[in-house]
C-alpha atoms as a PDB file:
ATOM      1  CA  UNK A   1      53.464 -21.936  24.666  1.00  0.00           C
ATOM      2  CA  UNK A   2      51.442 -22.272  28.075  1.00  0.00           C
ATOM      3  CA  UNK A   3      47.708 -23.103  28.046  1.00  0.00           C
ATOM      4  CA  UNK A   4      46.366 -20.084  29.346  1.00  0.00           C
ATOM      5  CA  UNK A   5      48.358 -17.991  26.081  1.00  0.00           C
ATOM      6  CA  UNK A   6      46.672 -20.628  23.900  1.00  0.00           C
ATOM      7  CA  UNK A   7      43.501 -19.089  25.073  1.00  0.00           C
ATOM      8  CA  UNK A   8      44.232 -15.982  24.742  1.00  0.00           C
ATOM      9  CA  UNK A   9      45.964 -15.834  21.093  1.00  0.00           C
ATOM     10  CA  UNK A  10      42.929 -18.202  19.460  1.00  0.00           C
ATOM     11  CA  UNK A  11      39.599 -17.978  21.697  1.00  0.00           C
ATOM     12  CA  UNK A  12      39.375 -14.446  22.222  1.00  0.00           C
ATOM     13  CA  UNK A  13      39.477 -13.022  19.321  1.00  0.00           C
ATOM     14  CA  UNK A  14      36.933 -15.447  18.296  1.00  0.00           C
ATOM     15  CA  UNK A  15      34.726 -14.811  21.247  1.00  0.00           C
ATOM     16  CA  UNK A  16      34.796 -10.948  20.190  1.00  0.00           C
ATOM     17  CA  UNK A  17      34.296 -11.372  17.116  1.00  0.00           C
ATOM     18  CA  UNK A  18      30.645 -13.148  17.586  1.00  0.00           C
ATOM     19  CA  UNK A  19      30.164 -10.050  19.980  1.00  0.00           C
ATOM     20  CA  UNK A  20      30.622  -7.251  17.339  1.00  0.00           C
ATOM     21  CA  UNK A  21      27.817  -8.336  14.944  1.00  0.00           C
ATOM     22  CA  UNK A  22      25.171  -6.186  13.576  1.00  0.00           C
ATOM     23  CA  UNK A  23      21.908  -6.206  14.371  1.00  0.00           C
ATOM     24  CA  UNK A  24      19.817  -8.045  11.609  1.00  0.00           C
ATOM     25  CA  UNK A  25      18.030  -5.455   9.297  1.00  0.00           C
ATOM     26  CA  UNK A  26      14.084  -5.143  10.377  1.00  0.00           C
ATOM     27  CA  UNK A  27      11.569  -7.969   8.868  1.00  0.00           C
ATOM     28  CA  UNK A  28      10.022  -7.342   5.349  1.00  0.00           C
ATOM     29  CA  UNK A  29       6.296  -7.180   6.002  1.00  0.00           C
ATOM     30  CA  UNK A  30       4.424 -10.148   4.650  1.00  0.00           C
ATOM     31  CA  UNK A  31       1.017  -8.215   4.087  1.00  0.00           C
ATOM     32  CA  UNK A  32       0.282  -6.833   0.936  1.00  0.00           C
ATOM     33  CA  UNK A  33      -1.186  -3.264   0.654  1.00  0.00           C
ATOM     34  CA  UNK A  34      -2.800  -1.119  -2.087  1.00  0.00           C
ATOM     35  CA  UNK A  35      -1.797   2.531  -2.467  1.00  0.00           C
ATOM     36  CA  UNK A  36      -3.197   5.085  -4.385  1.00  0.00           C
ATOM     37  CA  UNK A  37      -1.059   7.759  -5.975  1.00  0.00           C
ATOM     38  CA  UNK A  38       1.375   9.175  -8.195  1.00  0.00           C
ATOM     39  CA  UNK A  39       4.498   8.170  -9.628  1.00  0.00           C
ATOM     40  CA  UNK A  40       7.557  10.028  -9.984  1.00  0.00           C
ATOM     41  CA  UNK A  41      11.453   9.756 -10.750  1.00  0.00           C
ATOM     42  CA  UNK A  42      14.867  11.272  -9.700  1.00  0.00           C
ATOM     43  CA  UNK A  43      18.262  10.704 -10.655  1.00  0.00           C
ATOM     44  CA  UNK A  44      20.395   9.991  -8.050  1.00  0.00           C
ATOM     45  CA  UNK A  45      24.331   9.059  -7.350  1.00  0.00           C
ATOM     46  CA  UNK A  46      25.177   5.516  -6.783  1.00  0.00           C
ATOM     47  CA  UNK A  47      27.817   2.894  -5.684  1.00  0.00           C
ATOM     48  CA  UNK A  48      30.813   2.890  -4.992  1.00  0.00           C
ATOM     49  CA  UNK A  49      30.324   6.550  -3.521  1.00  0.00           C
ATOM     50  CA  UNK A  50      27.062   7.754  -3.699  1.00  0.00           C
ATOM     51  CA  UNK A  51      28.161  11.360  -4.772  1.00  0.00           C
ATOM     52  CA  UNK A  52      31.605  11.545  -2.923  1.00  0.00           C
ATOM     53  CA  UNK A  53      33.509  10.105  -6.021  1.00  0.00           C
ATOM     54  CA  UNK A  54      31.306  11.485  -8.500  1.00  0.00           C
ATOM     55  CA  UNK A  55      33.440  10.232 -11.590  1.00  0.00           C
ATOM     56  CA  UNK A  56      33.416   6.734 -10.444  1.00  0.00           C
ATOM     57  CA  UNK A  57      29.822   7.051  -8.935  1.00  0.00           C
ATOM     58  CA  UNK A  58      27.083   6.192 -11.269  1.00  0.00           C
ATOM     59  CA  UNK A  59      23.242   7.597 -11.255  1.00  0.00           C
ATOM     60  CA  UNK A  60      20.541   5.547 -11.577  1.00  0.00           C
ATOM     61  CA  UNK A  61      16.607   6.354 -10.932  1.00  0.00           C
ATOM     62  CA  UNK A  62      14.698   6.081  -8.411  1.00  0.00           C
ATOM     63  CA  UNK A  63      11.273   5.579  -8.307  1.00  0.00           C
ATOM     64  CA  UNK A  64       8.718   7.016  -5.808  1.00  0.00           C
ATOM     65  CA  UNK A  65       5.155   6.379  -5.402  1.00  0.00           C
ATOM     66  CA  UNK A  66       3.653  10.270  -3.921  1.00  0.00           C
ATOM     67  CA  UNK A  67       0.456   9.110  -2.161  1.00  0.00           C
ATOM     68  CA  UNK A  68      -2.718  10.550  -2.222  1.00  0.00           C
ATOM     69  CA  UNK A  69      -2.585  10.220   1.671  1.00  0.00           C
ATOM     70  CA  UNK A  70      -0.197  10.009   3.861  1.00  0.00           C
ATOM     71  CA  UNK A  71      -0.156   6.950   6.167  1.00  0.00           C
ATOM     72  CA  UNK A  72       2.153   5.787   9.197  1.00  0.00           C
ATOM     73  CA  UNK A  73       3.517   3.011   9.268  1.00  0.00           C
ATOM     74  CA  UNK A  74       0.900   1.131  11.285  1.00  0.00           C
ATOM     75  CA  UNK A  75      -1.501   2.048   8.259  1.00  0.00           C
ATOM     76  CA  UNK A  76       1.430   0.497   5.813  1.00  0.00           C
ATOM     77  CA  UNK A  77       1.428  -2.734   7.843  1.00  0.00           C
ATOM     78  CA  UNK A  78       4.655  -2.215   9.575  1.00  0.00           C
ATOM     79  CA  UNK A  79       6.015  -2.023  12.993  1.00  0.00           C
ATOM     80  CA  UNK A  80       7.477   0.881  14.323  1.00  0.00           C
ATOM     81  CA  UNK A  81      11.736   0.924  13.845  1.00  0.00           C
ATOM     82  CA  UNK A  82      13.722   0.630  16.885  1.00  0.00           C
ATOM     83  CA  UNK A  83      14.528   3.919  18.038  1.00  0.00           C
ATOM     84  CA  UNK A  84      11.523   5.978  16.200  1.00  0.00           C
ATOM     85  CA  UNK A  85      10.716   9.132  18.455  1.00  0.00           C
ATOM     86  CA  UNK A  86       6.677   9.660  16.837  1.00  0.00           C
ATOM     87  CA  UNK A  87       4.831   7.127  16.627  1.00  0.00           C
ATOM     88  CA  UNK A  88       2.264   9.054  14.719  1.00  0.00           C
ATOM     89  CA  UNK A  89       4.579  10.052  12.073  1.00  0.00           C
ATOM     90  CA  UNK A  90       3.131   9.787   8.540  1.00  0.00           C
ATOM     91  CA  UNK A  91       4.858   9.088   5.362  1.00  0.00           C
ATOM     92  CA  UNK A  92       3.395  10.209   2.208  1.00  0.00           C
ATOM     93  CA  UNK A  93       6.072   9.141  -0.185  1.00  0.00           C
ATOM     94  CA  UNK A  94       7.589   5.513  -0.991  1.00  0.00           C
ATOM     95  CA  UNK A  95      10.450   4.349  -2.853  1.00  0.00           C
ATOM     96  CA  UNK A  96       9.416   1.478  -5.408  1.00  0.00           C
ATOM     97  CA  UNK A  97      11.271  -1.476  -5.761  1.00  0.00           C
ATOM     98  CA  UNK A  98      10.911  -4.037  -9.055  1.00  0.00           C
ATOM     99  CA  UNK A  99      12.203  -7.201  -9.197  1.00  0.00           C
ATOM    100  CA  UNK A 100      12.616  -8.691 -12.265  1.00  0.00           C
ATOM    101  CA  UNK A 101      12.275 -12.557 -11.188  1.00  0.00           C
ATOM    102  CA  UNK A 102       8.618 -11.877  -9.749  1.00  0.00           C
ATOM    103  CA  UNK A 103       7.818  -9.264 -12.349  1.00  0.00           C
ATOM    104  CA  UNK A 104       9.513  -9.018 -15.090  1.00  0.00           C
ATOM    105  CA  UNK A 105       7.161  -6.109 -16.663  1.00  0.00           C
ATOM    106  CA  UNK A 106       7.585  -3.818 -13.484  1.00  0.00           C
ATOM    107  CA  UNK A 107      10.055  -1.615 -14.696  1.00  0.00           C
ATOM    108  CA  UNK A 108       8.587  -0.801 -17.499  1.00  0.00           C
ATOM    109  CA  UNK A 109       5.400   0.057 -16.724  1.00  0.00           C
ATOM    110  CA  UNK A 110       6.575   2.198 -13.710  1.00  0.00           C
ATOM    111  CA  UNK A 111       8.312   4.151 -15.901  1.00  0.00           C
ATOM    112  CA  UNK A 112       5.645   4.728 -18.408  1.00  0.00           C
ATOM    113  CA  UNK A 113       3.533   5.590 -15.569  1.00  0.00           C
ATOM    114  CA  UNK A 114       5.649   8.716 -14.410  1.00  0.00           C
ATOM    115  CA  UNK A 115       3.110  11.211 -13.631  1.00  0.00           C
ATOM    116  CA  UNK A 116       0.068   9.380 -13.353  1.00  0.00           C
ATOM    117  CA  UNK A 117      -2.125   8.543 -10.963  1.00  0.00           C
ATOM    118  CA  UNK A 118      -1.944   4.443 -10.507  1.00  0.00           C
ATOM    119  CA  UNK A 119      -2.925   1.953  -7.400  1.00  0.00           C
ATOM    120  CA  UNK A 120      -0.015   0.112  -6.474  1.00  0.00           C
ATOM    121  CA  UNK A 121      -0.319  -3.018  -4.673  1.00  0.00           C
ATOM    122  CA  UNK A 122       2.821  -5.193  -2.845  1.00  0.00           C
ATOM    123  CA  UNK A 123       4.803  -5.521   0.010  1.00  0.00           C
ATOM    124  CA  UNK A 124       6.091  -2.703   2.452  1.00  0.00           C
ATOM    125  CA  UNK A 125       9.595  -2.608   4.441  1.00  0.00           C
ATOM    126  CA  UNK A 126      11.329  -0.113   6.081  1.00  0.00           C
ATOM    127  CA  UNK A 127      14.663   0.868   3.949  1.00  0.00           C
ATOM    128  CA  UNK A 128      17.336  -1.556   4.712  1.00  0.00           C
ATOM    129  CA  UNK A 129      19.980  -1.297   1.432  1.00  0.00           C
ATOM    130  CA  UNK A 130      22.379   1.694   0.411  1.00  0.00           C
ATOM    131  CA  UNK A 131      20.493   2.605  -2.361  1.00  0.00           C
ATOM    132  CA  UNK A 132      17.014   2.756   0.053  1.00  0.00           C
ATOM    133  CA  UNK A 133      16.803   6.964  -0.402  1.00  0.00           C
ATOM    134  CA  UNK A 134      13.084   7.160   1.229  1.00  0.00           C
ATOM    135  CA  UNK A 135      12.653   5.194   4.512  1.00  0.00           C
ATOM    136  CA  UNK A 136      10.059   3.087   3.156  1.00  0.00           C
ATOM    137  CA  UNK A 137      10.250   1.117   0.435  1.00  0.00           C
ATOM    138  CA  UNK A 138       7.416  -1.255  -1.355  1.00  0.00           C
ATOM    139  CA  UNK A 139       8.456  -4.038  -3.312  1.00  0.00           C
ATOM    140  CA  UNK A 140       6.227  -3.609  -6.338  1.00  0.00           C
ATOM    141  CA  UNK A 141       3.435  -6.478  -7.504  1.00  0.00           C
ATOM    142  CA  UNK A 142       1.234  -4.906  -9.175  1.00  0.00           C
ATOM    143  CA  UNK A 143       0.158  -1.203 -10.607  1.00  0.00           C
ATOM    144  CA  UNK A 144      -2.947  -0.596 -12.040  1.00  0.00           C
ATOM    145  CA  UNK A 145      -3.528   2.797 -13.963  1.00  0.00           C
ATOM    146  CA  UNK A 146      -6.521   5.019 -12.325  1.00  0.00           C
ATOM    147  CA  UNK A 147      -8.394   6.104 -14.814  1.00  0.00           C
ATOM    148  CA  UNK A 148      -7.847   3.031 -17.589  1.00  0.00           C
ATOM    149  CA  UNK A 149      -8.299  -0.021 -15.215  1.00  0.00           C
ATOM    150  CA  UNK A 150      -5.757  -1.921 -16.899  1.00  0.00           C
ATOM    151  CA  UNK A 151      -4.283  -4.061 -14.560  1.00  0.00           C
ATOM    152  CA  UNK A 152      -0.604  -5.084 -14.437  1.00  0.00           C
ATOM    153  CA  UNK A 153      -0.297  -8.237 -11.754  1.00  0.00           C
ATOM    154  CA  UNK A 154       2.830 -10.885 -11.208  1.00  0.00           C
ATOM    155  CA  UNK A 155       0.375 -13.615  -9.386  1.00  0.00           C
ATOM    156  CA  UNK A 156      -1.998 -14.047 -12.564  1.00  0.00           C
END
């Protein structure tokens, strides 16, 4: 085999195939923000299809924080997206996020807390997984209830 088909069989596919790589999804943001409003739920399809395959795709629930007032994205701590036509565009609903390892209790109290009025408090990210439905998500650390100031916080 000559030298110059060496190259050609091994190095470029291997030089395209550091060229073809995605674009690394946008940073979370590391500020945490309070926001004030309601909490709902919604069924939704899943993996493997979301909808397409419905008897392999399972449902799960999704839960949204409606605010009281909508915000953009500056007021939410986060850069713009790459590509974003308004930058004055205002989101007034959030998909919550709970993770178990940094509080264990989220879940729960989320969904005891469907239609009530509750302050949560964590981080903000634009949506960056398949199962992101709203395109801002908050990753949940702590909820307390309006009325009853019980608090519910992970960093006690």
């Amino acid at each position: 085999m000559r030298p110059h088909t060496l190259v050609a069989v091994f190095i470029i596919p291997l030089l395209c195939g550091f060229t073809a790589q995605t674009p690394p999804p946008a940073p979370a943001s590391t500020h945490i923000v309070s926001l004030a409003g309601t909490i709902s739920s919604r069924k939704v399809w899943g993996p493997p299809g979301f909808g397409e395959t419905p008897r392999q795709d399972k449902r799960f629930v999704v839960y949204t924080l409606k605010l009281k007032d909508a915000k953009t994205a500056e007021q939410l701590s986060l850069d713009e997206p790459p590509g974003q036509d308004s930058v004055n565009k205002k989101y007034s609903e959030l998909q919550l996020r709970c993770y178990t390892s940094s509080f264990p209790q989220c879940e729960g109290l989320v969904s005891h807390s469907i239609g009530r009025e509750v302050t949560v408090s964590g981080r903000v990210e634009f949506a960056v997984y398949p199962t992101d439905y709203l395109p801002i998500t908050i990753e949940v650390l702590s909820i307390q209830a309006a009325q009853k100031s019980k608090n519910y916080d992970v960093r006690r």
